[in-house]
C-alpha atoms as a PDB file:
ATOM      1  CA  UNK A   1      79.287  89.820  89.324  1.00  0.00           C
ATOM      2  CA  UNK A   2      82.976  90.231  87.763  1.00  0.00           C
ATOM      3  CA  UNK A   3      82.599  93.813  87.439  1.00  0.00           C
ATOM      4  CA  UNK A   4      80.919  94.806  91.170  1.00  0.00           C
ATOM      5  CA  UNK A   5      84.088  92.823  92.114  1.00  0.00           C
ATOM      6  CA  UNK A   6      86.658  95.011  90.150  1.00  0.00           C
ATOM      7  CA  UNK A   7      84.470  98.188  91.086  1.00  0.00           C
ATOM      8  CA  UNK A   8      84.630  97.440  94.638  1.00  0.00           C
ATOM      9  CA  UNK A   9      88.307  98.801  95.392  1.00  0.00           C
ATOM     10  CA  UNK A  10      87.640 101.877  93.397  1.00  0.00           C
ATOM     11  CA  UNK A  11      84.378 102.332  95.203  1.00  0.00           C
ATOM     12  CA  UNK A  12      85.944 101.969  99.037  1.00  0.00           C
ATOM     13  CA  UNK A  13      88.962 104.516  97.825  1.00  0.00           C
ATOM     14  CA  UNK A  14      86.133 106.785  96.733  1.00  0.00           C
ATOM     15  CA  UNK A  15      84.390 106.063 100.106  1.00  0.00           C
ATOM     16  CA  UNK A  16      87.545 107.191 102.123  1.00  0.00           C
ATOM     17  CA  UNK A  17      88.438 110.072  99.824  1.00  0.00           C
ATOM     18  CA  UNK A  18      84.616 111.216 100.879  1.00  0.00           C
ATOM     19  CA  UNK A  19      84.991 110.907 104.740  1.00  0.00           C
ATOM     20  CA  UNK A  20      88.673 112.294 104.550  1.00  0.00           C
ATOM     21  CA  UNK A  21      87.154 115.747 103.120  1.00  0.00           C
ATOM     22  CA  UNK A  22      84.195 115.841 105.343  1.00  0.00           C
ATOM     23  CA  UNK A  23      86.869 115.288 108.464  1.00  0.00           C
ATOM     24  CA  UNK A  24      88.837 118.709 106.650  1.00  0.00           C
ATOM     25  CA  UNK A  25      86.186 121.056 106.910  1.00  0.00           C
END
């Protein structure tokens, strides 16, 4: 449960790095 908790913040930047390129193109 410890590490879904320390992967979360990495997982939501990878999120918005996702949407910010789809919004480019």
């Amino acid at each position: 449960m410890g590490l879904i908790l320390f992967h979360f913040p990495m997982i939501c930047y990878i999120a918005i790095f996702i949407k910010n390129n789809r919004e480019r193109k």
